[in-house]
Protein backbone atom coordinates (compact mmCIF):
# COMPACT_ATOMS: atom_id res chain seq x y z
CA UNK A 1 1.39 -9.54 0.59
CA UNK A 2 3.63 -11.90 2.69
CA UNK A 3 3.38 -15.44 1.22
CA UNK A 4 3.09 -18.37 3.56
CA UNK A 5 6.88 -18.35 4.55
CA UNK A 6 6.63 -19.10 8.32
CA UNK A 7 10.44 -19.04 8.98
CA UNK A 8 11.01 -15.37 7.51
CA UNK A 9 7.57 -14.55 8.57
CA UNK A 10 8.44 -15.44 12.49
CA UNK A 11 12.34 -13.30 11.49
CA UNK A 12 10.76 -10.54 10.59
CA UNK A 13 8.17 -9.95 13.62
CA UNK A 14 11.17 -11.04 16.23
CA UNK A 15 13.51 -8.13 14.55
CA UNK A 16 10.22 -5.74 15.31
CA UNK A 17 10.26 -7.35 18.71
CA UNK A 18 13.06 -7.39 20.02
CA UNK A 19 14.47 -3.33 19.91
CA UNK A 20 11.44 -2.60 22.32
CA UNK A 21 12.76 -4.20 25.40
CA UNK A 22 15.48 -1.99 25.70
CA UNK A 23 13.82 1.16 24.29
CA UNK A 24 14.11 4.72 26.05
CA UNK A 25 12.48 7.84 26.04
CA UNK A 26 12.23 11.25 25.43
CA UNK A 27 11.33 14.40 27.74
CA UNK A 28 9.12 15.77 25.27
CA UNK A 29 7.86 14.05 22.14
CA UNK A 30 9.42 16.53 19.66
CA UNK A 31 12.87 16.46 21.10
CA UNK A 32 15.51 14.74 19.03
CA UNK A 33 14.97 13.05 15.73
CA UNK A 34 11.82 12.16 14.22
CA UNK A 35 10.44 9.82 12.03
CA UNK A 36 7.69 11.33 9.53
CA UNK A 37 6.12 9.90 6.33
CA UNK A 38 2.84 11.02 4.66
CA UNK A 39 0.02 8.55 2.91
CA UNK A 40 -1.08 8.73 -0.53
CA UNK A 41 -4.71 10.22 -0.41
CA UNK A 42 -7.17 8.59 -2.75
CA UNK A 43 -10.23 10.52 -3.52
CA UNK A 44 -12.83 11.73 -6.74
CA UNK A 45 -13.91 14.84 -8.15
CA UNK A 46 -16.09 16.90 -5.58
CA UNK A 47 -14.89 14.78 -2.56
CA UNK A 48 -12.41 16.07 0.45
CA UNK A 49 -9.51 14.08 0.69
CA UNK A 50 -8.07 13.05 3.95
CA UNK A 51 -4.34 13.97 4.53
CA UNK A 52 -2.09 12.03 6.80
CA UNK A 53 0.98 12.60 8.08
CA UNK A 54 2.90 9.48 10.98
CA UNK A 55 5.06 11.17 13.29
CA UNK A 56 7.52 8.60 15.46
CA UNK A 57 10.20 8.75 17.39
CA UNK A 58 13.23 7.94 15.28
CA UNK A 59 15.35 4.50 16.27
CA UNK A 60 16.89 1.66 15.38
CA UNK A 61 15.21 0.45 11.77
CA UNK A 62 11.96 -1.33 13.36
CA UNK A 63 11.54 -0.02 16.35
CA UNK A 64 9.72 4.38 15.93
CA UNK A 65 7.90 4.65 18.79
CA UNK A 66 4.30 6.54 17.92
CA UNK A 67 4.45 10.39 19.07
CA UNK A 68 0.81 11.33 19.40
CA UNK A 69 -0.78 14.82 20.32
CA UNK A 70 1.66 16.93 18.19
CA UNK A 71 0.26 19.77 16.05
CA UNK A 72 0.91 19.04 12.50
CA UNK A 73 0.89 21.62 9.52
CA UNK A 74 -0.28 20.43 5.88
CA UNK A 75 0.40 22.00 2.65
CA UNK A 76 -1.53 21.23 -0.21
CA UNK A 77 -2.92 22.86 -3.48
CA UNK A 78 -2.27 26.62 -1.99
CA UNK A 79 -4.08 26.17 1.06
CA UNK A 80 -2.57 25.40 4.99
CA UNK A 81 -4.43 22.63 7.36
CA UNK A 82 -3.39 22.18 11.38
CA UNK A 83 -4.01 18.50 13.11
CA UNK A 84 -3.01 17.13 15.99
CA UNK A 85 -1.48 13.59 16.06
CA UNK A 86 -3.97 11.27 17.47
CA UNK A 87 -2.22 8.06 19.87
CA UNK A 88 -1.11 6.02 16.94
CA UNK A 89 1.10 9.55 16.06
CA UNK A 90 -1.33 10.30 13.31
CA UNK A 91 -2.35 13.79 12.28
CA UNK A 92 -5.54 13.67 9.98
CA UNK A 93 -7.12 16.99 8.16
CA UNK A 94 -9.66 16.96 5.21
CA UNK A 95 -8.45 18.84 2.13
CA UNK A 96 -11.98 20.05 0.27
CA UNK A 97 -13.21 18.22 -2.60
CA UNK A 98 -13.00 20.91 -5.12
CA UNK A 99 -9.76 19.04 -7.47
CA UNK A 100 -10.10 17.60 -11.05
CA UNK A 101 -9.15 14.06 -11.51
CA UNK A 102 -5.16 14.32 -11.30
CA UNK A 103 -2.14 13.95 -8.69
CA UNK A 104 -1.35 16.66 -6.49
CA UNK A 105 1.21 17.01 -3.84
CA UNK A 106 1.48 17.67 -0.44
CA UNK A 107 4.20 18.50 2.63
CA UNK A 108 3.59 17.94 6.20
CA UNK A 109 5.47 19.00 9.11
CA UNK A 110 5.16 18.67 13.09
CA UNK A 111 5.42 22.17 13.99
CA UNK A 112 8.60 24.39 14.10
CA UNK A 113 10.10 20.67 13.01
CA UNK A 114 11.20 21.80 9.41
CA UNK A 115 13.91 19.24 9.18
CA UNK A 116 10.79 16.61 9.91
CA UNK A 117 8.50 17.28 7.02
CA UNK A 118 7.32 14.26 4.54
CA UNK A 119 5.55 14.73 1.17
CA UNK A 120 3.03 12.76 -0.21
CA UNK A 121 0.41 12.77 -3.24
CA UNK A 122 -3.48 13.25 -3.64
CA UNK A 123 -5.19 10.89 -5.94
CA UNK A 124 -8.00 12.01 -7.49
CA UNK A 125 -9.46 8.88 -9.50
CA UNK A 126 -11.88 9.15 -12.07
CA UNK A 127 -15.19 7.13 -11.41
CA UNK A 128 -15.35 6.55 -15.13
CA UNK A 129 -12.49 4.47 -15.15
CA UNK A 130 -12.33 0.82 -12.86
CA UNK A 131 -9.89 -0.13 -10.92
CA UNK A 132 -7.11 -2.71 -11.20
CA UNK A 133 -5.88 -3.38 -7.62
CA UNK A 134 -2.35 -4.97 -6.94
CA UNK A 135 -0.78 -6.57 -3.86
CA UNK A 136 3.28 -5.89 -3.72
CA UNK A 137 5.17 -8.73 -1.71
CA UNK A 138 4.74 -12.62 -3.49
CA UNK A 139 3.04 -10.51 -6.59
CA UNK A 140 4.96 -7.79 -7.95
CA UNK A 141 8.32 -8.18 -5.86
CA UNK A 142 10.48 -11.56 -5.51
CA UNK A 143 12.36 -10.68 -2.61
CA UNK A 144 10.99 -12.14 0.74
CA UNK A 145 9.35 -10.44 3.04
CA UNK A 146 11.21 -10.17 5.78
CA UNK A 147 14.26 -8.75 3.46
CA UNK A 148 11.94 -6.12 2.62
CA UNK A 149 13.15 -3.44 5.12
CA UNK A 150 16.86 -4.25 4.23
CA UNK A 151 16.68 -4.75 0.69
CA UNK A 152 13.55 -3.84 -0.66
CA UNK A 153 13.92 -0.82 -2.78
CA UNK A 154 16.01 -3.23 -4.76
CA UNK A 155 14.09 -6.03 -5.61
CA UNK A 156 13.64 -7.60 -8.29
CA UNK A 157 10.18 -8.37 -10.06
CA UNK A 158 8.32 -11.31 -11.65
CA UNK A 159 9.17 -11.83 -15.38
CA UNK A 160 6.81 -9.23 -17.37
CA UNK A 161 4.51 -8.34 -13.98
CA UNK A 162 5.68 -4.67 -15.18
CA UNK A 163 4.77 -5.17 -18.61
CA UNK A 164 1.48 -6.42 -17.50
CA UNK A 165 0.79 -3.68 -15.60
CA UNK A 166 1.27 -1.02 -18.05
CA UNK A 167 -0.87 -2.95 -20.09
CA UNK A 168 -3.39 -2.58 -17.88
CA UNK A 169 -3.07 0.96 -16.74
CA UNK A 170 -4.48 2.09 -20.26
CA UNK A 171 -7.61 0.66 -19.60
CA UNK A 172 -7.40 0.45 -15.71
CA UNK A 173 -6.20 2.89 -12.62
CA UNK A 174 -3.44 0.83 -11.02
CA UNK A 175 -3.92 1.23 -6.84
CA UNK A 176 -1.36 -1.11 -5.22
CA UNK A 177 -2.74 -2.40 -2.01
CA UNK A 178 -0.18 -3.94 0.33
CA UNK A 179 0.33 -5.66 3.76
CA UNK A 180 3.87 -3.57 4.34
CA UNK A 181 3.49 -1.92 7.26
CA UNK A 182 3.90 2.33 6.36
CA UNK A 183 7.22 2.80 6.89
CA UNK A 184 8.25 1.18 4.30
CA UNK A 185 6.81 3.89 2.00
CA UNK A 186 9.94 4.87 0.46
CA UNK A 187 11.38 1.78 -0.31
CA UNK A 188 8.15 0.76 -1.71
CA UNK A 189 8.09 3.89 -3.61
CA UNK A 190 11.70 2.86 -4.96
CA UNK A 191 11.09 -0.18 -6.34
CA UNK A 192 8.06 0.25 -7.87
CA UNK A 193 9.97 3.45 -9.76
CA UNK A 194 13.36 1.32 -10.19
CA UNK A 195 11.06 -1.53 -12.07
CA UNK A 196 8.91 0.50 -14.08
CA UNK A 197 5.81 0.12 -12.81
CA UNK A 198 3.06 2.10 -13.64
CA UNK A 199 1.99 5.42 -11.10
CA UNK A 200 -0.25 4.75 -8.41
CA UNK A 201 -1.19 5.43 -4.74
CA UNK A 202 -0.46 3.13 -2.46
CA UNK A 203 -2.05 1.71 0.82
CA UNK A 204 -0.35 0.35 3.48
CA UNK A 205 -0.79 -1.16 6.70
CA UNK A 206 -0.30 -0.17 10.13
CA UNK A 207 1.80 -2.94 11.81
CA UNK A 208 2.82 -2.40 15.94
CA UNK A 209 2.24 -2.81 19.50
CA UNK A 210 0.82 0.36 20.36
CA UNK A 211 -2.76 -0.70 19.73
CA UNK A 212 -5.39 -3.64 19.53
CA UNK A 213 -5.51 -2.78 15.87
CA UNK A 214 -1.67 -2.51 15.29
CA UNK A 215 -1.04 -5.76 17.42
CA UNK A 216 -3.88 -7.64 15.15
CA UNK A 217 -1.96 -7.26 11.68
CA UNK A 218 1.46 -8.48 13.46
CA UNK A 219 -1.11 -11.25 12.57
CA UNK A 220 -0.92 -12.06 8.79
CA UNK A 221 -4.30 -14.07 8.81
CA UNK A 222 -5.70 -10.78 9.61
CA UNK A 223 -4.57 -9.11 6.36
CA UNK A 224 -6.97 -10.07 4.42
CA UNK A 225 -9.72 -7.90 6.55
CA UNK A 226 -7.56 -5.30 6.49
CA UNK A 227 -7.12 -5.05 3.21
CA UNK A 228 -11.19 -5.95 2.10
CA UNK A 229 -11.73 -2.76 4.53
CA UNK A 230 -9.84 -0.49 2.34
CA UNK A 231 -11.17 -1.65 -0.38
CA UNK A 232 -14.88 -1.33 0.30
CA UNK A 233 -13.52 2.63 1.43
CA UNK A 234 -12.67 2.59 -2.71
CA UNK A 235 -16.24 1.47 -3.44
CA UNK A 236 -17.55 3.96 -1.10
CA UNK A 237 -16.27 7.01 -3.18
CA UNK A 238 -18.12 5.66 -6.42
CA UNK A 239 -15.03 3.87 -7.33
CA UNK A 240 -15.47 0.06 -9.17
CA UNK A 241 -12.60 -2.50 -8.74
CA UNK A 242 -12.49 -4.13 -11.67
CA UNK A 243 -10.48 -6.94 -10.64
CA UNK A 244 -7.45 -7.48 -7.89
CA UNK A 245 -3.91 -9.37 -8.34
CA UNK A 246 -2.09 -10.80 -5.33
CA UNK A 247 -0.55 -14.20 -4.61
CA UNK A 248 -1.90 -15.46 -1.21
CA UNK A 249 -5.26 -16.86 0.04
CA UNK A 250 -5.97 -13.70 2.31
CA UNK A 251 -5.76 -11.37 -1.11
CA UNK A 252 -8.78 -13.75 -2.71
CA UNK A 253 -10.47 -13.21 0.77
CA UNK A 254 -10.23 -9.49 -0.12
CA UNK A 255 -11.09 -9.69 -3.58
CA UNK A 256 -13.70 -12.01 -3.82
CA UNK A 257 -15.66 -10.57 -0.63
CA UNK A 258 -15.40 -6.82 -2.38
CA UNK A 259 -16.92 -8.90 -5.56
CA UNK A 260 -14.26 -8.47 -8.01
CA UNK A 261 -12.75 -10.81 -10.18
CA UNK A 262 -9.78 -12.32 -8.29
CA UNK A 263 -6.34 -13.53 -9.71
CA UNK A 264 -3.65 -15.14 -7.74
CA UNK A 265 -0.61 -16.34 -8.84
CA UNK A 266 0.25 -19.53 -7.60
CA UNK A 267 -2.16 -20.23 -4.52
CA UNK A 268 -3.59 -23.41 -3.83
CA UNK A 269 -5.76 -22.31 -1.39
CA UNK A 270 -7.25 -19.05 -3.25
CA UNK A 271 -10.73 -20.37 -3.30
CA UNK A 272 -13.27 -18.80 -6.38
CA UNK A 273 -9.91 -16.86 -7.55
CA UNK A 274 -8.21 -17.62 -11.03
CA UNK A 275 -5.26 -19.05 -10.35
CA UNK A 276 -1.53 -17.96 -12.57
CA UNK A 277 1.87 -18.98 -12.85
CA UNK A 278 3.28 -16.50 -15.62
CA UNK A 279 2.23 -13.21 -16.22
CA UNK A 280 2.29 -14.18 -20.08
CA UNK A 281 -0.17 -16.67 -18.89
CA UNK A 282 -2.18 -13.86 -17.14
CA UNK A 283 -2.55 -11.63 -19.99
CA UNK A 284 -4.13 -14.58 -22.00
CA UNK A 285 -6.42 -15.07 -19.10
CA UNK A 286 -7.46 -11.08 -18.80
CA UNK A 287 -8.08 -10.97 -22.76
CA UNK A 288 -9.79 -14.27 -22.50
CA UNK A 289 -12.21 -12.77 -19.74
CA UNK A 290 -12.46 -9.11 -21.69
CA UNK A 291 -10.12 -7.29 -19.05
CA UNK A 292 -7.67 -6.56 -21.72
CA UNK A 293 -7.79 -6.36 -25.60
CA UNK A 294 -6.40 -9.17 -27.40
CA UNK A 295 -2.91 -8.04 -29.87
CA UNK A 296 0.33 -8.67 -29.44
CA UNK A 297 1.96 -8.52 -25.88
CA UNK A 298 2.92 -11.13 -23.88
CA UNK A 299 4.33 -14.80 -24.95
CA UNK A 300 2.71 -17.80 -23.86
CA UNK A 301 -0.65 -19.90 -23.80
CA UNK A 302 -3.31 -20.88 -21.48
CA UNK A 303 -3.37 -24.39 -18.75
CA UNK A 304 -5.50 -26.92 -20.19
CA UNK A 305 -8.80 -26.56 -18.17
């Protein structure tokens, strides 16, 4: 999530800002272009899984107004769902829980709006199996955040954070939990791909003006609720997190409050957390703790204590 840059922090929410004040509107909310992206659906064995599809308004890059109360038409695993977008232009239907552990895809589509429709994946974890949870901006990515929407399907990553990873995703199921707001799903998608990062859903956040909610993560003090909410949603399907990576003070909130083992690279102020600078120095740490086998890997050695 966004480290404590205040400058680019302050950039980015004025460039969100500052498109509204001129913004205009449409006769009816399915005229002209549209905006759509699905969310990765995480789920187990013998539990429905909640699709989602965001319609908005398409506009300049940061400003999609919400389009709510537009029927919506999911595809998934041979079977057809309807939904209705609810004010924050959300369209929610419950797949059954009848899938093996896998990935399976979906399409959704505000209706008759074929050139509109967004695809998106259904996780179905496997209990057996813990999870390794990772935040994206300040972690995994270099790039700051407010050059995310510009430039960040082509960021670059921390030296052997990818290596790590993979490393961990024999033992671990990788979920990357972030503080990017949605639609920013595709770039996300890109760089995790373009790096070589291992496969695994994603959760965003929902950043905007439309509603209390929205307004509150504009907020990035508030992240860190945000994000312990979605995780405790992971614990309620029978899922364990076996331990969480992010870089900022509001990810060891998360972590440690969800009571898993919590490693933050570079944070002075990340409380109980373990604390990294390398992630040659964080694969000594997760074989030191029993996270990860000891072998080869990784260069490098431990801090003194």
């Amino acid at each position: 999530m966004p480290c404590a840059s205040f400058p680019g922090r302050s950039l980015a929410v004025a460039l969100t800002l500052v498109p509204l004040l001129g913004a205009p509107s449409l006769a009816s909310p399915l005229e002209g272009r549209l905006a759509t992206h699905g969310f990765d659906a995480i789920t187990v064995p013998g539990q429905p899984a909640e699709l989602r599809l965001k319609v908005e308004r398409s506009g300049w890059r940061f400003w999609r107004p919400d389009v709510k109360d537009t029927p919506v038409r999911f595809t998934a695993t041979g079977s057809t769902l309807s939904a209705r977008t609810d004010r924050d232009g959300v369209a929610h239907a419950s797949l059954p829980g009848s899938l093996a552990v896998g990935v399976y895809p979906y399409v959704a589509e505000p209706e008759g709006r074929s050139d509109a429709a967004a695809s998106s994946r259904v996780w179905v974890l496997d209990p057996a199996r813990p999870l390794a949870v990772v935040d994206i901006d300040g972690t995994l990515s270099t790039l700051p955040s407010w050059l995310v929407p510009f430039r960040g399907h082509k960021a670059k990553a921390y030296a052997d954070s990818p290596q790590l990873l993979n490393e961990l995703a024999r033992t671990h199921q990788i979920v990357y939990l972030t503080a990017r707001d949605d639609n920013l799903d595709a770039k996300t998608r890109a760089f995790l791909a373009l790096r070589g990062f291992p496969a695994g859903p994603v959760i965003f956040n929902d950043l905007g003006l439309t509603t209390k909610a929205e307004r509150a993560q504009l907020n990035s003090k508030n992240h860190g609720v945000s994000k312990l909410q979605a995780l405790r949603k992971l614990q309620a399907l029978g899922l364990t997190v076996g331990l969480g990576i992010g870089n900022a003070a509001t990810d060891a909130y998360a972590y440690e409050n969800a009571g898993a083992p919590s490693y933050i690279r570079s944070d002075p102020q990340a409380g109980a957390s373990i604390r990294f600078a390398t992630y040659a120095e964080l694969r000594l740490r997760l074989i030191a703790d029993g996270i990860l086998p000891g072998g080869s890997g990784l260069a490098g050695a431990l801090p003194p204590p």
